[in-house]
Protein backbone atom coordinates (compact mmCIF):
# COMPACT_ATOMS: atom_id res chain seq x y z
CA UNK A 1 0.00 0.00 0.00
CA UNK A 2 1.19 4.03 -0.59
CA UNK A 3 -0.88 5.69 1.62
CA UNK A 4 0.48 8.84 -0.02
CA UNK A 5 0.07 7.97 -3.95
CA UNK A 6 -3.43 6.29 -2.91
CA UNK A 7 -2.11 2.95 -4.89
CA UNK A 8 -2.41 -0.72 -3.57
CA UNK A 9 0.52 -2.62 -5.47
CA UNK A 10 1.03 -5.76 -6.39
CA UNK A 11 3.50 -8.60 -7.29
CA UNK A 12 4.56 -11.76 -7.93
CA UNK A 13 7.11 -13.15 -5.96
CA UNK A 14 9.32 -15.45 -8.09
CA UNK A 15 11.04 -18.45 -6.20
CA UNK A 16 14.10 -17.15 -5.80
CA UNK A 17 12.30 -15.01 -3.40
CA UNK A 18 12.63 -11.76 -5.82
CA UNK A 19 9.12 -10.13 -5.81
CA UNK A 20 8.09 -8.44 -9.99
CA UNK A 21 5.58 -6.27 -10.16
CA UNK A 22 2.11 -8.10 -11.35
CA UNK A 23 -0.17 -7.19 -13.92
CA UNK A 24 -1.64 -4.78 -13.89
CA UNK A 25 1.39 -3.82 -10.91
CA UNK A 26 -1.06 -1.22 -8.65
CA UNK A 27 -4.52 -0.61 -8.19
CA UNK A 28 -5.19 3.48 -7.56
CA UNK A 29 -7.68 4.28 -5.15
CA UNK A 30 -9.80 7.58 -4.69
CA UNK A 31 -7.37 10.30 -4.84
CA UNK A 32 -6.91 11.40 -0.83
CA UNK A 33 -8.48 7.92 0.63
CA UNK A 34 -4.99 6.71 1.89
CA UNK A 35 -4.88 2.58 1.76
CA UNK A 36 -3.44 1.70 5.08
CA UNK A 37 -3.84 -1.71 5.71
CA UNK A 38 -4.96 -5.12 4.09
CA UNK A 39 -6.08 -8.03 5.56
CA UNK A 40 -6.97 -11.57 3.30
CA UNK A 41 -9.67 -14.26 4.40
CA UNK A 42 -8.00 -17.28 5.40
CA UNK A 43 -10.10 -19.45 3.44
CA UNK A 44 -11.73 -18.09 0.82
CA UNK A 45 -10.85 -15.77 -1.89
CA UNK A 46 -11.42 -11.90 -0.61
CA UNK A 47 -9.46 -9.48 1.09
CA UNK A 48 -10.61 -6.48 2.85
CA UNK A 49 -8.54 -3.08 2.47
CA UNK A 50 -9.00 0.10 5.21
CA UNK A 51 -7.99 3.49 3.81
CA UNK A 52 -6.67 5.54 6.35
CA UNK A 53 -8.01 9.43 5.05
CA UNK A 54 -11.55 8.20 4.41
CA UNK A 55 -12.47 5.83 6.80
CA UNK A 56 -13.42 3.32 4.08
CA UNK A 57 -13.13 -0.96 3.99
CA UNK A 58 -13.23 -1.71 0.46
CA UNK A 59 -13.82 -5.26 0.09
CA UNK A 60 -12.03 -7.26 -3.13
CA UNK A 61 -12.18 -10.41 -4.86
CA UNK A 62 -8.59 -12.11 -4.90
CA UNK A 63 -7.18 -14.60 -7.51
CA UNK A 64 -5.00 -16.81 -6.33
CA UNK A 65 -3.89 -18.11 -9.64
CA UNK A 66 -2.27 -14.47 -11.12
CA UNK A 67 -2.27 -12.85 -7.67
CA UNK A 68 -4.38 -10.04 -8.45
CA UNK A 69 -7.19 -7.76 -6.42
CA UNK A 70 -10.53 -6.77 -7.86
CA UNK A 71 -12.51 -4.15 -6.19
CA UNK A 72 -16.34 -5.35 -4.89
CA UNK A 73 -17.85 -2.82 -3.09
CA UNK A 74 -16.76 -0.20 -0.60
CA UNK A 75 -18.36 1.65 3.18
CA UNK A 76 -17.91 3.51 5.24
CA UNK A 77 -16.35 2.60 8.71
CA UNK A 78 -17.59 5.35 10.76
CA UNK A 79 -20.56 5.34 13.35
CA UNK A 80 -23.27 7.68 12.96
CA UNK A 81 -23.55 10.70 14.21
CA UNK A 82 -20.03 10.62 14.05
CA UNK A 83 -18.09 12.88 11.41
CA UNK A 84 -16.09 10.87 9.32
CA UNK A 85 -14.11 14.30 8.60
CA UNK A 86 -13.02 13.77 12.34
CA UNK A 87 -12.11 10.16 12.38
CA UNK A 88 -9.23 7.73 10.40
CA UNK A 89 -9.41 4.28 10.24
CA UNK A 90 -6.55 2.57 11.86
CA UNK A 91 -6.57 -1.57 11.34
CA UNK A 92 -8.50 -4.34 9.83
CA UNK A 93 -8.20 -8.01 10.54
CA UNK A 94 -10.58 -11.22 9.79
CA UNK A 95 -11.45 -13.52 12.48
CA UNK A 96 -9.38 -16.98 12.56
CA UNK A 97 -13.02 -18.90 10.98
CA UNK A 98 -13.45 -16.27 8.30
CA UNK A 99 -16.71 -15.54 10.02
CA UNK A 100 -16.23 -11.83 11.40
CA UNK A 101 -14.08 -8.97 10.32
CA UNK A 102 -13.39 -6.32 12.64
CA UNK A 103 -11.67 -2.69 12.31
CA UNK A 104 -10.68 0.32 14.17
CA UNK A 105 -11.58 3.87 14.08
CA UNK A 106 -9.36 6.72 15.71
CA UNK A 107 -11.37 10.39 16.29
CA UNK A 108 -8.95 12.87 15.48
CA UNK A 109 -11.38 15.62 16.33
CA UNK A 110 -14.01 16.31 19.07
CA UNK A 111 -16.73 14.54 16.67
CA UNK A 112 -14.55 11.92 15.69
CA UNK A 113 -15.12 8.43 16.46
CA UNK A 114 -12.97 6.36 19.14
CA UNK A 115 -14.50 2.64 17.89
CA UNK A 116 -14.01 -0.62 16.86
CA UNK A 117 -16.45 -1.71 14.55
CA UNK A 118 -17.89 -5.83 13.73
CA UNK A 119 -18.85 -6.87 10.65
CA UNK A 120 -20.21 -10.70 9.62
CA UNK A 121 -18.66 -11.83 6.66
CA UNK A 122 -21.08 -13.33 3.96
CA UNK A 123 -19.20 -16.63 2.90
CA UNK A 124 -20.59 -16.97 -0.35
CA UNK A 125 -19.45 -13.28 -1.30
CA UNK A 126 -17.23 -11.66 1.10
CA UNK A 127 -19.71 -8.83 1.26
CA UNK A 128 -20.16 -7.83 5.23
CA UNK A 129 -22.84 -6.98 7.36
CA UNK A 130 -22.96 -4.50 10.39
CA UNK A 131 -22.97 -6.42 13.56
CA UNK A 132 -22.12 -3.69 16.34
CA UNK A 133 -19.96 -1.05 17.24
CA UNK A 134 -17.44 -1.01 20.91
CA UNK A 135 -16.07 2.30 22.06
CA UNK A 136 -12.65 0.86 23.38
CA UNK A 137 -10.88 4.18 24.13
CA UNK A 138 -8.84 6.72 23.29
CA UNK A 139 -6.84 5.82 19.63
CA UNK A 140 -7.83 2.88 19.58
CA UNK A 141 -4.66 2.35 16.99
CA UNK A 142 -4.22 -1.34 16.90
CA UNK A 143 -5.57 -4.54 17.98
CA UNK A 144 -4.99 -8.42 17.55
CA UNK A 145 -7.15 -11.25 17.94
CA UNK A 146 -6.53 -13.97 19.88
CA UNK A 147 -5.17 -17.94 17.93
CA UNK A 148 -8.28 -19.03 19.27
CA UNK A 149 -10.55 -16.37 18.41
CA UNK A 150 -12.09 -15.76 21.67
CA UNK A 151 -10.57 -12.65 22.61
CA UNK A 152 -9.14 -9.05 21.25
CA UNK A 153 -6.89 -6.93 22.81
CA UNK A 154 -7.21 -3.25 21.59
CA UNK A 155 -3.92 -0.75 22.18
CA UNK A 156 -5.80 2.55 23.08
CA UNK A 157 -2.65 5.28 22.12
CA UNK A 158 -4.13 7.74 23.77
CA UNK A 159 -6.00 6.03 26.64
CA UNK A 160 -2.38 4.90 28.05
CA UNK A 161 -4.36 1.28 28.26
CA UNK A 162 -4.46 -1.95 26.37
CA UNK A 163 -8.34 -3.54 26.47
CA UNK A 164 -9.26 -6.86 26.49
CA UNK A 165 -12.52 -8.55 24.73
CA UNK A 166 -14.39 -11.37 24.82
CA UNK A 167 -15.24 -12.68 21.79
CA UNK A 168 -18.48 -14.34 20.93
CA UNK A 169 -17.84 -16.85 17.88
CA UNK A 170 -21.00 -17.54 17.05
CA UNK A 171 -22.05 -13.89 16.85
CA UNK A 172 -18.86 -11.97 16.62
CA UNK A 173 -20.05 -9.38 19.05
CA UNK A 174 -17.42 -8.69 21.97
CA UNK A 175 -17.91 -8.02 25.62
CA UNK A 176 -15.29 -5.72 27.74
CA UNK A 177 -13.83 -8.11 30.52
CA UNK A 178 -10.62 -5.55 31.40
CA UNK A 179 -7.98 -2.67 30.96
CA UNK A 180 -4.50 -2.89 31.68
CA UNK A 181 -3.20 -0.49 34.18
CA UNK A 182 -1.02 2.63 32.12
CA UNK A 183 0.90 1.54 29.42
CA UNK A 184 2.65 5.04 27.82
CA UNK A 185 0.90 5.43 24.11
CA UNK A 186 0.81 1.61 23.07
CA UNK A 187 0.96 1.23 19.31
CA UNK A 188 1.28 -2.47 18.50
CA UNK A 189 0.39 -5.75 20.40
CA UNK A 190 2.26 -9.06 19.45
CA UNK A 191 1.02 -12.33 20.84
CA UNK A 192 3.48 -14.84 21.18
């Protein structure tokens, strides 16, 4: 992704480990939308891309065979009454069964949105239905889910706290069950 040329590019990577650029080698995106992250189903053939300056999940058709993305459909991330104008999208990541996708909001303004946002994945199209919204905190910049699915932990950047969720996995909706005590501006969780 160049969040600054608004391209998602692509390649082939040859078995010598040398990556060539596909064909066609990028796929532009709105002018000012900012691709920041991309996550892929783990079973099935769609990926799901969040663009940063819009606070939009565009949702794509892969193919394995030539490696290549092909746009679907794309929303909006933000919770009304929110102002999107107020808020960037921060991460995206599919559930370990493919069932649930799940992405994060930041408000960078006073009628921003602080949120992280559930969606059920359709399995026969990728397309995604609105399940719920959480308010985790402050920033909520990153998060991770869980090997087993049951539970997220969201890194709040400017909450100074790292929240934990329960996960239901026949639903996908999530229930609080803590916060850590002060963590200064946590970016990135890794579970080993």
């Amino acid at each position: 992704m160049d969040l600054g040329n608004d391209k998602v590019y692509q390649f082939v990577w040859r078995s010598n480990g040398t990556p060539t650029p596909n064909t066609p080698s990028s796929l532009d995106q709105a002018p000012g939308t900012g691709p920041r992250h991309l996550a892929f189903h783990p079973t099935s053939k769609f990926a799901y891309l969040v663009s940063d300056l819009a606070n939009l999940l565009t949702i794509f058709d892969y193919n394995a065979s030539n490696g290549t993305l092909s746009k679907k459909a794309t929303l909006n991330t933000v919770p009304p009454p929110a102002n999107s104008a107020q808020t960037t999208v921060a991460e995206v990541a599919v559930s370990k069964d493919g069932n649930f996708l799940y992405v994060s909001n930041r408000a960078i303004g006073n009628d921003g949105s602080n949120s992280l946002v559930v969606y059920k994945i359709r399995p026969d199209t990728g397309l995604v239905d609105f399940v719920e919204y959480q308010n985790p905190g402050n920033t909520p910049r990153f998060f991770v889910i869980d090997d087993d699915g049951k539970s997220i932990l969201v890194a709040n950047q400017d909450s100074n706290n790292v929240v934990a969720y329960a996960v239901n996995v026949d639903t996908g909706k999530l229930t609080r069950v803590g916060a850590s005590e002060y963590i200064n501006t946590p970016t990135t969780i890794v579970i080993n």
